[in-house]
C-alpha atoms as a PDB file:
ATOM      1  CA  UNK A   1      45.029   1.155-128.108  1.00  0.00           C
ATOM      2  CA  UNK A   2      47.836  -0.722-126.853  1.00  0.00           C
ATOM      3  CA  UNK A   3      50.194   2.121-128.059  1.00  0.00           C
ATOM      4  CA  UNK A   4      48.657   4.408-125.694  1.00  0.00           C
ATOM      5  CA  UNK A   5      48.681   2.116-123.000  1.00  0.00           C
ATOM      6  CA  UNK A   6      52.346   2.255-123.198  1.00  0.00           C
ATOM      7  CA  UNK A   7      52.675   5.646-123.146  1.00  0.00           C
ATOM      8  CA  UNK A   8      50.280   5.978-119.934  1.00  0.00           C
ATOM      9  CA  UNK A   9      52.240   3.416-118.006  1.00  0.00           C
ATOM     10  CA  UNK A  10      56.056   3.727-118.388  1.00  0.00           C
ATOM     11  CA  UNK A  11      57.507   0.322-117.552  1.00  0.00           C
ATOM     12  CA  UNK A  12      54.585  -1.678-119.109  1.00  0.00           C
ATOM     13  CA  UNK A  13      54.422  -3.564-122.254  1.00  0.00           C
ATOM     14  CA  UNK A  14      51.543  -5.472-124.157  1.00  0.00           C
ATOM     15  CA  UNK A  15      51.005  -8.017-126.607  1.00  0.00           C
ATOM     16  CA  UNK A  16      49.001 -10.547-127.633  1.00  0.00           C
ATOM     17  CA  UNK A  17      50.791 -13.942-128.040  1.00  0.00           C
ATOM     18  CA  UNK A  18      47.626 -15.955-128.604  1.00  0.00           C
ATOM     19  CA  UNK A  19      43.965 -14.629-129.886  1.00  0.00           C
ATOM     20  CA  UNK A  20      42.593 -13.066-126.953  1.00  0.00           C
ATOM     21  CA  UNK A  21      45.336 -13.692-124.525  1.00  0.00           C
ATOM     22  CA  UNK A  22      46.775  -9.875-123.810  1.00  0.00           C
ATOM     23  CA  UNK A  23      50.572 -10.028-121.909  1.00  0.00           C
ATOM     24  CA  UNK A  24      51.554  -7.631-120.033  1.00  0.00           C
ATOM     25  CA  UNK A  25      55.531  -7.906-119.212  1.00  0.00           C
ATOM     26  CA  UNK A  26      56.769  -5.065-116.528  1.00  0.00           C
ATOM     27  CA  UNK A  27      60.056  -3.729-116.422  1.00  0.00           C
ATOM     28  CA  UNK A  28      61.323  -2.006-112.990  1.00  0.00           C
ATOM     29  CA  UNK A  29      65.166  -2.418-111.815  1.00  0.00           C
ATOM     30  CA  UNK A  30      67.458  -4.841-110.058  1.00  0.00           C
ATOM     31  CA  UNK A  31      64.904  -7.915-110.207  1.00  0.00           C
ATOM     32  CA  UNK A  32      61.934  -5.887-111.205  1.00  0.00           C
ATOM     33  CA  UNK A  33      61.251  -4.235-108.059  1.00  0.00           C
ATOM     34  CA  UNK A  34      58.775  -1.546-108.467  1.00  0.00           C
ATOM     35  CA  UNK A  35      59.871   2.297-108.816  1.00  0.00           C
ATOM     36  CA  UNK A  36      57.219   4.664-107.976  1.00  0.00           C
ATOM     37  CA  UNK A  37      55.450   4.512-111.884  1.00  0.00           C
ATOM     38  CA  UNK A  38      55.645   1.089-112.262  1.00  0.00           C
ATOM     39  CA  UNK A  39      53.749   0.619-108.913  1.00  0.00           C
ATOM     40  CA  UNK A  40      51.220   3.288-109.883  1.00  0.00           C
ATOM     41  CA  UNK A  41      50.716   1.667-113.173  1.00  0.00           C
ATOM     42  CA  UNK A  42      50.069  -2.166-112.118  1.00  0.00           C
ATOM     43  CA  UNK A  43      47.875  -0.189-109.565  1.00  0.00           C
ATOM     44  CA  UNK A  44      45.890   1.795-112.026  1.00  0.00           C
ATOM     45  CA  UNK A  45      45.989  -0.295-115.240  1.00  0.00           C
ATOM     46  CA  UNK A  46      43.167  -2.960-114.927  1.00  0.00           C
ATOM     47  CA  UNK A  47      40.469  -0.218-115.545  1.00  0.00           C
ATOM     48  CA  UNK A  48      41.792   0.774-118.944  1.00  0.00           C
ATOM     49  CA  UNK A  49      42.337  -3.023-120.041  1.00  0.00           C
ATOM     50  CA  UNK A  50      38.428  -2.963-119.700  1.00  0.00           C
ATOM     51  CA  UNK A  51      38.038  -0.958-122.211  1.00  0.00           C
ATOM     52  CA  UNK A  52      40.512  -2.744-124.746  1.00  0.00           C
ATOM     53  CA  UNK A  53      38.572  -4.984-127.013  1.00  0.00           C
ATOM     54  CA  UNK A  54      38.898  -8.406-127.325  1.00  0.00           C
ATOM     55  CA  UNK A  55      40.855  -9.211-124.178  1.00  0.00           C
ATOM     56  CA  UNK A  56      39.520 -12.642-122.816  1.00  0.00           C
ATOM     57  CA  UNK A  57      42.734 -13.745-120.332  1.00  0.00           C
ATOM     58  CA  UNK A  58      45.665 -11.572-119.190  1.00  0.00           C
ATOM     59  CA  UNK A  59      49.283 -12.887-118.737  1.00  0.00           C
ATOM     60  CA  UNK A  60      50.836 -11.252-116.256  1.00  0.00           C
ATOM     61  CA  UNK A  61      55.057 -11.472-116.397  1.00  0.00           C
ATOM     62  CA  UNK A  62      58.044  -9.769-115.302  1.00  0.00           C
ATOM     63  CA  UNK A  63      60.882  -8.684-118.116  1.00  0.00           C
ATOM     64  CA  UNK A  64      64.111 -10.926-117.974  1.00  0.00           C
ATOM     65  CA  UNK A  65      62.973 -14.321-116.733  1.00  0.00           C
ATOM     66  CA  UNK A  66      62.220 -12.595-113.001  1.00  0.00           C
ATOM     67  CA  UNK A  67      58.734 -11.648-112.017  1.00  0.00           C
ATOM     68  CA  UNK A  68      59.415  -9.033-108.945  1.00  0.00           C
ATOM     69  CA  UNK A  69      61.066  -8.251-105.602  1.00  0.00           C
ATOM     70  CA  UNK A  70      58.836  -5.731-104.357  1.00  0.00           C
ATOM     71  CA  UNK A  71      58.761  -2.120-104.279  1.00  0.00           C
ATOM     72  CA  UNK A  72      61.842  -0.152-104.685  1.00  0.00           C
ATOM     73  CA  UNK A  73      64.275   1.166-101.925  1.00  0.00           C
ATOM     74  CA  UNK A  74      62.895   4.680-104.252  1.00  0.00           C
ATOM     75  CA  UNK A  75      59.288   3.797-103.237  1.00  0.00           C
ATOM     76  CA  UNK A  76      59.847   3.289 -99.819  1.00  0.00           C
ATOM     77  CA  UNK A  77      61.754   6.770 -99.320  1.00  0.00           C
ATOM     78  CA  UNK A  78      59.094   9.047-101.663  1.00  0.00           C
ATOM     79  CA  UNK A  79      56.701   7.627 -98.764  1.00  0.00           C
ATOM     80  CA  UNK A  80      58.644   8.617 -96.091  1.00  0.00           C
ATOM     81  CA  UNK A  81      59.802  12.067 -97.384  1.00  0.00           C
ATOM     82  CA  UNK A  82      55.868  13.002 -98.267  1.00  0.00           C
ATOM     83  CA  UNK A  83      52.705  12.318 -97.062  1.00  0.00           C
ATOM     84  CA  UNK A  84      50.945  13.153 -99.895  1.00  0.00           C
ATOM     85  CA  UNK A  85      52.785  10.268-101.830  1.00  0.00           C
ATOM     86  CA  UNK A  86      52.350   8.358 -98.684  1.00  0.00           C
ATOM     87  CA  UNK A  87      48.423   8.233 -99.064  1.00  0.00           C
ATOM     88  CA  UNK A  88      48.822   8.078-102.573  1.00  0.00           C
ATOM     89  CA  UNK A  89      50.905   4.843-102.550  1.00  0.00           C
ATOM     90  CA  UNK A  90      48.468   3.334-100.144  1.00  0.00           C
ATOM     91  CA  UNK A  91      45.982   3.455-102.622  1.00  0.00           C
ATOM     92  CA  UNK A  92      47.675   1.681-104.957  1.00  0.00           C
ATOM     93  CA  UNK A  93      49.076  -0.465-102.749  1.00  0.00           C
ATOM     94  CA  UNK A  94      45.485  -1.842-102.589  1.00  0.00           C
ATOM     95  CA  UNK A  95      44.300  -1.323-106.244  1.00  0.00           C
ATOM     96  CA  UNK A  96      47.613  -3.416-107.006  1.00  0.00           C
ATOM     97  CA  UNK A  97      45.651  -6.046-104.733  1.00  0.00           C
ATOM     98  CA  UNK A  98      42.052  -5.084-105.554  1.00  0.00           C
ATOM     99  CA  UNK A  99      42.507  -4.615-109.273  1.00  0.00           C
ATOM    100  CA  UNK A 100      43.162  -8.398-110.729  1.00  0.00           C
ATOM    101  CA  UNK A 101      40.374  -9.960-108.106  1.00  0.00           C
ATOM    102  CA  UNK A 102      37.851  -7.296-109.745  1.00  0.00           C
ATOM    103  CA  UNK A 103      39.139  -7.292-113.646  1.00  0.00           C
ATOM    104  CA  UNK A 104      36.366  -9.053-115.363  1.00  0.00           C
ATOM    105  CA  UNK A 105      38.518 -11.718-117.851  1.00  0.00           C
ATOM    106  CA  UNK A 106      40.306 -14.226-115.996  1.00  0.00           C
ATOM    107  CA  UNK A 107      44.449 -13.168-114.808  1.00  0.00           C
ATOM    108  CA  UNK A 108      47.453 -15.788-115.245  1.00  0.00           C
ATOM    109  CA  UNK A 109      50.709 -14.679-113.354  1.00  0.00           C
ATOM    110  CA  UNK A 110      53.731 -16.392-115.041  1.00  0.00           C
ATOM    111  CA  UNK A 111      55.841 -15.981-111.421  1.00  0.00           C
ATOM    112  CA  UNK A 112      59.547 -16.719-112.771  1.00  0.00           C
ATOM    113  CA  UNK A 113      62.571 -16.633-109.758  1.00  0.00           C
ATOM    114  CA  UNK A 114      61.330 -13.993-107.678  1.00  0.00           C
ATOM    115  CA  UNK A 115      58.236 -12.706-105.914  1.00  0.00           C
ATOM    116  CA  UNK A 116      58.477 -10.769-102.671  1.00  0.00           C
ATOM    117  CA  UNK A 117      56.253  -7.993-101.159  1.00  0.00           C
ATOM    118  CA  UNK A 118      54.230  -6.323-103.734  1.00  0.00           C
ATOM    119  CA  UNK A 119      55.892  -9.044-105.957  1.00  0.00           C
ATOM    120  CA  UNK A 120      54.545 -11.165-104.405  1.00  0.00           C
ATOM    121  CA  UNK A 121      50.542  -9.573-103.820  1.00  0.00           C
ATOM    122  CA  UNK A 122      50.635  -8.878-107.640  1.00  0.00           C
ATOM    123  CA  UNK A 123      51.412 -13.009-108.464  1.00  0.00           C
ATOM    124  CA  UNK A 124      48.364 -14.359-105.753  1.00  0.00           C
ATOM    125  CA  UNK A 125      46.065 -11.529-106.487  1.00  0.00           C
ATOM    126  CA  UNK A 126      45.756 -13.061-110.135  1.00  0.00           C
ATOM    127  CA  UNK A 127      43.529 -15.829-110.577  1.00  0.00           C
ATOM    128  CA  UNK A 128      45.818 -19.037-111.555  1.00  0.00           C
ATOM    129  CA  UNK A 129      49.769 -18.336-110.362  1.00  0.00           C
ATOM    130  CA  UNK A 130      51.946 -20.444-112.056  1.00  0.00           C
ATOM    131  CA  UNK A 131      55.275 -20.257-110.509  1.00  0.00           C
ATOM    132  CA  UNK A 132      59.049 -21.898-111.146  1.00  0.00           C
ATOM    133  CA  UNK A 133      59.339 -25.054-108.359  1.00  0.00           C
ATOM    134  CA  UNK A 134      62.838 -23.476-107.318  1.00  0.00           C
ATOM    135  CA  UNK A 135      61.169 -19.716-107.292  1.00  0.00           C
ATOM    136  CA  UNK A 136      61.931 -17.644-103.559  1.00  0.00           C
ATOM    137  CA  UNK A 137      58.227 -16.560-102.854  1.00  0.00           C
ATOM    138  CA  UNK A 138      58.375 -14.541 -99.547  1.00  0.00           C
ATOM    139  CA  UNK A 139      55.960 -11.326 -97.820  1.00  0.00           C
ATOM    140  CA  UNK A 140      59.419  -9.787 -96.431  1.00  0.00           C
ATOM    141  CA  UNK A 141      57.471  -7.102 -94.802  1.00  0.00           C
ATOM    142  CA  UNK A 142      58.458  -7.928 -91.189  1.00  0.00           C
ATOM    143  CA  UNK A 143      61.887  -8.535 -92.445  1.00  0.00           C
ATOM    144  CA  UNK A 144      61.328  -4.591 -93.231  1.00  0.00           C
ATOM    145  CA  UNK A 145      59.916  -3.829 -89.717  1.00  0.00           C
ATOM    146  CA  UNK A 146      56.500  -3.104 -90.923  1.00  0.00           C
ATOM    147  CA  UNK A 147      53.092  -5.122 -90.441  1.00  0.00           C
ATOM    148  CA  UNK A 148      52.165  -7.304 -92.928  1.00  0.00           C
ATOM    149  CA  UNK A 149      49.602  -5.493 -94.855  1.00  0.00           C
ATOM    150  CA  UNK A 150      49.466  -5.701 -99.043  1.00  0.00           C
ATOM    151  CA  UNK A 151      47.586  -9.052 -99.608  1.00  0.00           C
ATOM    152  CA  UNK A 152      49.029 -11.090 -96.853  1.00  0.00           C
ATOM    153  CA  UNK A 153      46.059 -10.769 -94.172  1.00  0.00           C
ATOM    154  CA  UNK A 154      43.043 -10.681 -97.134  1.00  0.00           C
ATOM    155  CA  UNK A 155      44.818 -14.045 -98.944  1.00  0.00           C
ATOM    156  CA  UNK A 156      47.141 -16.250 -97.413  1.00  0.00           C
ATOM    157  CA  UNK A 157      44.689 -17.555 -94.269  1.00  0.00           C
ATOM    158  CA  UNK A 158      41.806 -18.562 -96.657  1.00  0.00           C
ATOM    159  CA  UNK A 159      44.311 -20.454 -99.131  1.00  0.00           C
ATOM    160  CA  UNK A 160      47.400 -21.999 -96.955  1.00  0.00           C
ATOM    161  CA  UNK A 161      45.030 -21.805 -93.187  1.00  0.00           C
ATOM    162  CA  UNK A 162      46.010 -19.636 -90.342  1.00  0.00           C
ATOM    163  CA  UNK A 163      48.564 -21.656 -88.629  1.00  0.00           C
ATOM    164  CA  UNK A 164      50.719 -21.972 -91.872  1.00  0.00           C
ATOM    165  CA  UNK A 165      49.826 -18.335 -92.684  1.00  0.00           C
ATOM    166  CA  UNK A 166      51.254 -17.031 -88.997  1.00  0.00           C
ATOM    167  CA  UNK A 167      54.529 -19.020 -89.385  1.00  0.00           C
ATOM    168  CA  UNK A 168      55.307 -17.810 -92.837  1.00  0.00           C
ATOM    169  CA  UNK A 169      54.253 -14.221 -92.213  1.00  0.00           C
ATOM    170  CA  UNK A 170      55.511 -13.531 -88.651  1.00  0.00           C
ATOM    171  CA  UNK A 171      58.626 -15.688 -88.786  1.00  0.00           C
ATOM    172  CA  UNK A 172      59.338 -14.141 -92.672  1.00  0.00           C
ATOM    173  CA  UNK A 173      59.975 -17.472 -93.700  1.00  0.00           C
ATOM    174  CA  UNK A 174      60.351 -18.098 -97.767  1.00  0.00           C
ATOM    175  CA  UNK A 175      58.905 -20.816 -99.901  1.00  0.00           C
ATOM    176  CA  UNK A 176      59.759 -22.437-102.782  1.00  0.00           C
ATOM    177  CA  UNK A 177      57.603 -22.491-105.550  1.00  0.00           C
ATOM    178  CA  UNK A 178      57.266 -25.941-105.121  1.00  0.00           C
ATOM    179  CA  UNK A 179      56.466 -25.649-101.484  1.00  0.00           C
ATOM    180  CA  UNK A 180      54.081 -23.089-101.943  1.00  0.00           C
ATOM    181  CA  UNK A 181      52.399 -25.422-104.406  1.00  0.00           C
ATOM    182  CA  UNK A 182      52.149 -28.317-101.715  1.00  0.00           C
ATOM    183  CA  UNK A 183      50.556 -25.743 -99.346  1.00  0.00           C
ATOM    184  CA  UNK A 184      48.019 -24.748-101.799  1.00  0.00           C
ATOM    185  CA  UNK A 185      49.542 -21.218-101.823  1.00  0.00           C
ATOM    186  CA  UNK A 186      49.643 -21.199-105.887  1.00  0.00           C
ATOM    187  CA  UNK A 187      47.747 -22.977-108.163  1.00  0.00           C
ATOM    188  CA  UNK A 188      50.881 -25.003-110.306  1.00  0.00           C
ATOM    189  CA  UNK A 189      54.377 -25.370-109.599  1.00  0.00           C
ATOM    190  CA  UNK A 190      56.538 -26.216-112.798  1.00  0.00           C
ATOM    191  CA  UNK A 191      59.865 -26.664-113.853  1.00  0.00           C
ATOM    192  CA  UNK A 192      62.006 -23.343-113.911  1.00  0.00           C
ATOM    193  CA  UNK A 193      62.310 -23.245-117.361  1.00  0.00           C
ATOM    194  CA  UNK A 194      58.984 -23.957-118.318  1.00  0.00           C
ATOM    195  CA  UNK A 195      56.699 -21.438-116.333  1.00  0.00           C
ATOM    196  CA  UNK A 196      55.954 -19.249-119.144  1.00  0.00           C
ATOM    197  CA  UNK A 197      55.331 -22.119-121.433  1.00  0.00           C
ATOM    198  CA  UNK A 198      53.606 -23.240-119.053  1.00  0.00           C
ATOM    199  CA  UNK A 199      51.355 -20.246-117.800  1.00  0.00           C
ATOM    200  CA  UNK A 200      50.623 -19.070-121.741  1.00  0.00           C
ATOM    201  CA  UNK A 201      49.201 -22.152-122.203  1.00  0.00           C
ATOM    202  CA  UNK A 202      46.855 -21.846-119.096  1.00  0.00           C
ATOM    203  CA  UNK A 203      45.970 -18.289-120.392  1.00  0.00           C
ATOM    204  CA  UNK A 204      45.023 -19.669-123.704  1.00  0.00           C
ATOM    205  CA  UNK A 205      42.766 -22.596-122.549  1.00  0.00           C
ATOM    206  CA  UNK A 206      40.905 -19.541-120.480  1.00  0.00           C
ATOM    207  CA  UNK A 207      40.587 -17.111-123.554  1.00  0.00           C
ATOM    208  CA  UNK A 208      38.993 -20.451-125.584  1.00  0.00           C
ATOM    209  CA  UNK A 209      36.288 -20.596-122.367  1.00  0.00           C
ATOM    210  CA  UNK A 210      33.057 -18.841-122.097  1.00  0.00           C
ATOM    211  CA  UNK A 211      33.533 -15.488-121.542  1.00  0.00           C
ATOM    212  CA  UNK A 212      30.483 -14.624-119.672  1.00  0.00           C
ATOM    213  CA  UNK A 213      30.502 -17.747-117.424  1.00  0.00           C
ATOM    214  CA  UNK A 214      34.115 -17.790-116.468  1.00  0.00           C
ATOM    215  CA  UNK A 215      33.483 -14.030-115.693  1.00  0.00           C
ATOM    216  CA  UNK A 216      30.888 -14.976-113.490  1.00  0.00           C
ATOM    217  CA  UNK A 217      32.479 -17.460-112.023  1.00  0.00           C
ATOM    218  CA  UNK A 218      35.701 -15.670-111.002  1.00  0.00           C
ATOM    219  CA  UNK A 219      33.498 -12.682-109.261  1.00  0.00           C
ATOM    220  CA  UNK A 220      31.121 -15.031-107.392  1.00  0.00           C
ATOM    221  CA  UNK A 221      34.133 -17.003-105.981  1.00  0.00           C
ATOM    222  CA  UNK A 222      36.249 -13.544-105.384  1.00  0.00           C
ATOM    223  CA  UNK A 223      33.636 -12.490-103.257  1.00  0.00           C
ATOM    224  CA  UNK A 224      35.209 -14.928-100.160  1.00  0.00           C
ATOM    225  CA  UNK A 225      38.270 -12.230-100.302  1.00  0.00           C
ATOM    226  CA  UNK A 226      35.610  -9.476-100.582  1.00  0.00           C
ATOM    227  CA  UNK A 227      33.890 -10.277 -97.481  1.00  0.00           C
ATOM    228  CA  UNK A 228      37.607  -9.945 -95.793  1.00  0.00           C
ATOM    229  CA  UNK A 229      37.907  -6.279 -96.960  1.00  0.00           C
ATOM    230  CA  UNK A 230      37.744  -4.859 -93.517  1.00  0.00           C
ATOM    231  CA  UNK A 231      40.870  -7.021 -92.465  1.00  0.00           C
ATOM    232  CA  UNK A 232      42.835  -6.227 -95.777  1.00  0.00           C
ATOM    233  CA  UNK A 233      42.201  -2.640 -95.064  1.00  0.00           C
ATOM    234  CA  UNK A 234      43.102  -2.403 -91.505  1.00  0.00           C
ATOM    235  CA  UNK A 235      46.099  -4.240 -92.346  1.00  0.00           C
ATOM    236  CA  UNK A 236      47.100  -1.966 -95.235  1.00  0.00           C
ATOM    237  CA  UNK A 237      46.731   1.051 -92.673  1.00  0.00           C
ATOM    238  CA  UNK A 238      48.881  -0.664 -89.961  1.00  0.00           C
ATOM    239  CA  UNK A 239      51.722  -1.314 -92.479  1.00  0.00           C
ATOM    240  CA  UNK A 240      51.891   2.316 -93.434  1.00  0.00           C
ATOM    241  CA  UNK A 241      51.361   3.346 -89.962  1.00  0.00           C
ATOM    242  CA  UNK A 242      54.950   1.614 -89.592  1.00  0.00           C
ATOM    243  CA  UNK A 243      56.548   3.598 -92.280  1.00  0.00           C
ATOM    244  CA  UNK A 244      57.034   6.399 -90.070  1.00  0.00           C
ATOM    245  CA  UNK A 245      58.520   4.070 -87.324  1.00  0.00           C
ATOM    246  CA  UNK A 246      62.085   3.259 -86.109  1.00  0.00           C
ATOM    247  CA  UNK A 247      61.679  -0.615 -87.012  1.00  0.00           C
ATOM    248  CA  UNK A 248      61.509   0.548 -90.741  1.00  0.00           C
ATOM    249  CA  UNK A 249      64.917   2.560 -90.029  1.00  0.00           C
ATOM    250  CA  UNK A 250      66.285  -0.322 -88.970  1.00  0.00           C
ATOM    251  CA  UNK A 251      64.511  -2.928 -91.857  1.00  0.00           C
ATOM    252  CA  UNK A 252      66.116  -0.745 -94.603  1.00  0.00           C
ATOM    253  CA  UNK A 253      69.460  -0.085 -93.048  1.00  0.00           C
ATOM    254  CA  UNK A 254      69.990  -3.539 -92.710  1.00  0.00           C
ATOM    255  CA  UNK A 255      68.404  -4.589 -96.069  1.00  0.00           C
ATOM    256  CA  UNK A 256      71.140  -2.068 -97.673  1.00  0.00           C
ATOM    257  CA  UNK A 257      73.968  -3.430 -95.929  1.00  0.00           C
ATOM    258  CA  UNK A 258      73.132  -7.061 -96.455  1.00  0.00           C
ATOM    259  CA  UNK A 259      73.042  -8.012 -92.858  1.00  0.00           C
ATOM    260  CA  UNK A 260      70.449  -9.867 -90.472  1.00  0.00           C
ATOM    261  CA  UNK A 261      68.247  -6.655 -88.812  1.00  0.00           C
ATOM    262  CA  UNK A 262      69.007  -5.570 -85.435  1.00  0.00           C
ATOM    263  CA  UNK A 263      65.178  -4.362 -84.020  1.00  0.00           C
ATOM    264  CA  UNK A 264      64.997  -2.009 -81.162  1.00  0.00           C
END
């Protein structure tokens, strides 16, 4: 089963380090950010692990000792050369989101170094983030010069508060893992060096739980980010509204050349 798995979704690999603990690590390219499959495949991936028996707690993890910056420069472009891949991406873009909150087993991101942009929605959409204390968490989507859409709007007000939500989103400001901790952003902050150590161990005190309780557990308290759809979606459509702007033009320009953006 897990064979095939692999073969569906280029970039992803599973194992099971513990009984009942299935790891998925995903490769992409210059700190895991996400080519087109990859992105499609943490999209589209939680309704197959349904059907793989004797799952009980996923641990989620990037290859290398890096969890993810983010979709790829490639992503970006395919959605501005096509509209077709433009709608397509925007459904993932919310199944990536969407898909851990509604998987039935409980999800552990191990969030090593990096996590920005879809990075970043992948690591809080899982139920218990354990991140490095010297990680760079940050949304980087008005860095970008696009609204902040992904999980920003759904997740960060109802676990860090608006005010702190605003100032990190609209300024673009990063956090620490350790910071991000503090604000109640991610469940555990560790040391550097012992996040997956540290997250593996989470996953495998959740596969020893009841299955059916934590289960129902996990969907009755999801269903505060369920009730929020209607913002996460309007959100989502805004952001790709501002792929076709200038502000983007400028975002990625200035991303490439390493330099502060210059907005019209």
């Amino acid at each position: 089963m897990l064979a095939s798995l692999e073969a569906r979704y280029p970039g992803l690999a599973f194992a099971w380090p513990r009984p009942g603990v299935l790891e998925i690590t995903f490769r992409g390219e210059k700190l895991n950010a996400m080519p087109p499959a990859l992105h499609r495949g943490l999209a589209r991936v939680w309704r197959d692990l349904e059907a793989v028996e004797g799952v009980r707690a996923v641990l989620l993890r990037g290859e290398g000792g890096v969890f993810s910056a983010g979709g790829s420069f490639g992503l970006i472009e395919e959605m501005r050369a096509s509209h077709e891949a433009l709608l397509r991406v925007f459904w993932e873009a919310r199944d990536l989101v969407l898909g851990p909150l509604n998987f039935p087993r409980p999800v552990v991101a191990a969030v090593e170094k990096v996590a920005v942009g879809a990075g970043l929605a992948l690591a809080l959409a899982a139920d218990i983030a354990v991140v490095g204390k010297g990680a760079r968490l940050l949304d980087g989507h008005l860095r970008l010069g696009v609204a902040a859409g992904d999980h920003a709007v759904l997740l960060w007000p109802l676990l860090v508060g608006m005010a702190k939500a605003k100032y990190h989103l609209l300024l673009n400001e990063p956090l620490t893992g350790e910071e991000a901790e503090r604000l109640g952003l991610v469940a555990l902050a560790v040391e550097d060096e012992k996040v997956y150590e540290k997250a593996l161990e989470v996953a495998e005190r959740l596969a020893q739980g009841p299955k059916e309780a934590l289960h129902h557990t996990k969907h009755a308290l999801n269903h505060w980010y369920r009730s929020f759809l209607p913002h996460f979606e309007l959100s989502l459509a805004l952001e790709f509204l501002g792929f076709s702007g200038k502000e983007l033009e400028e975002g990625l320009k200035a991303l490439k050349e390493k330099r502060p953006p210059e907005f019209p």
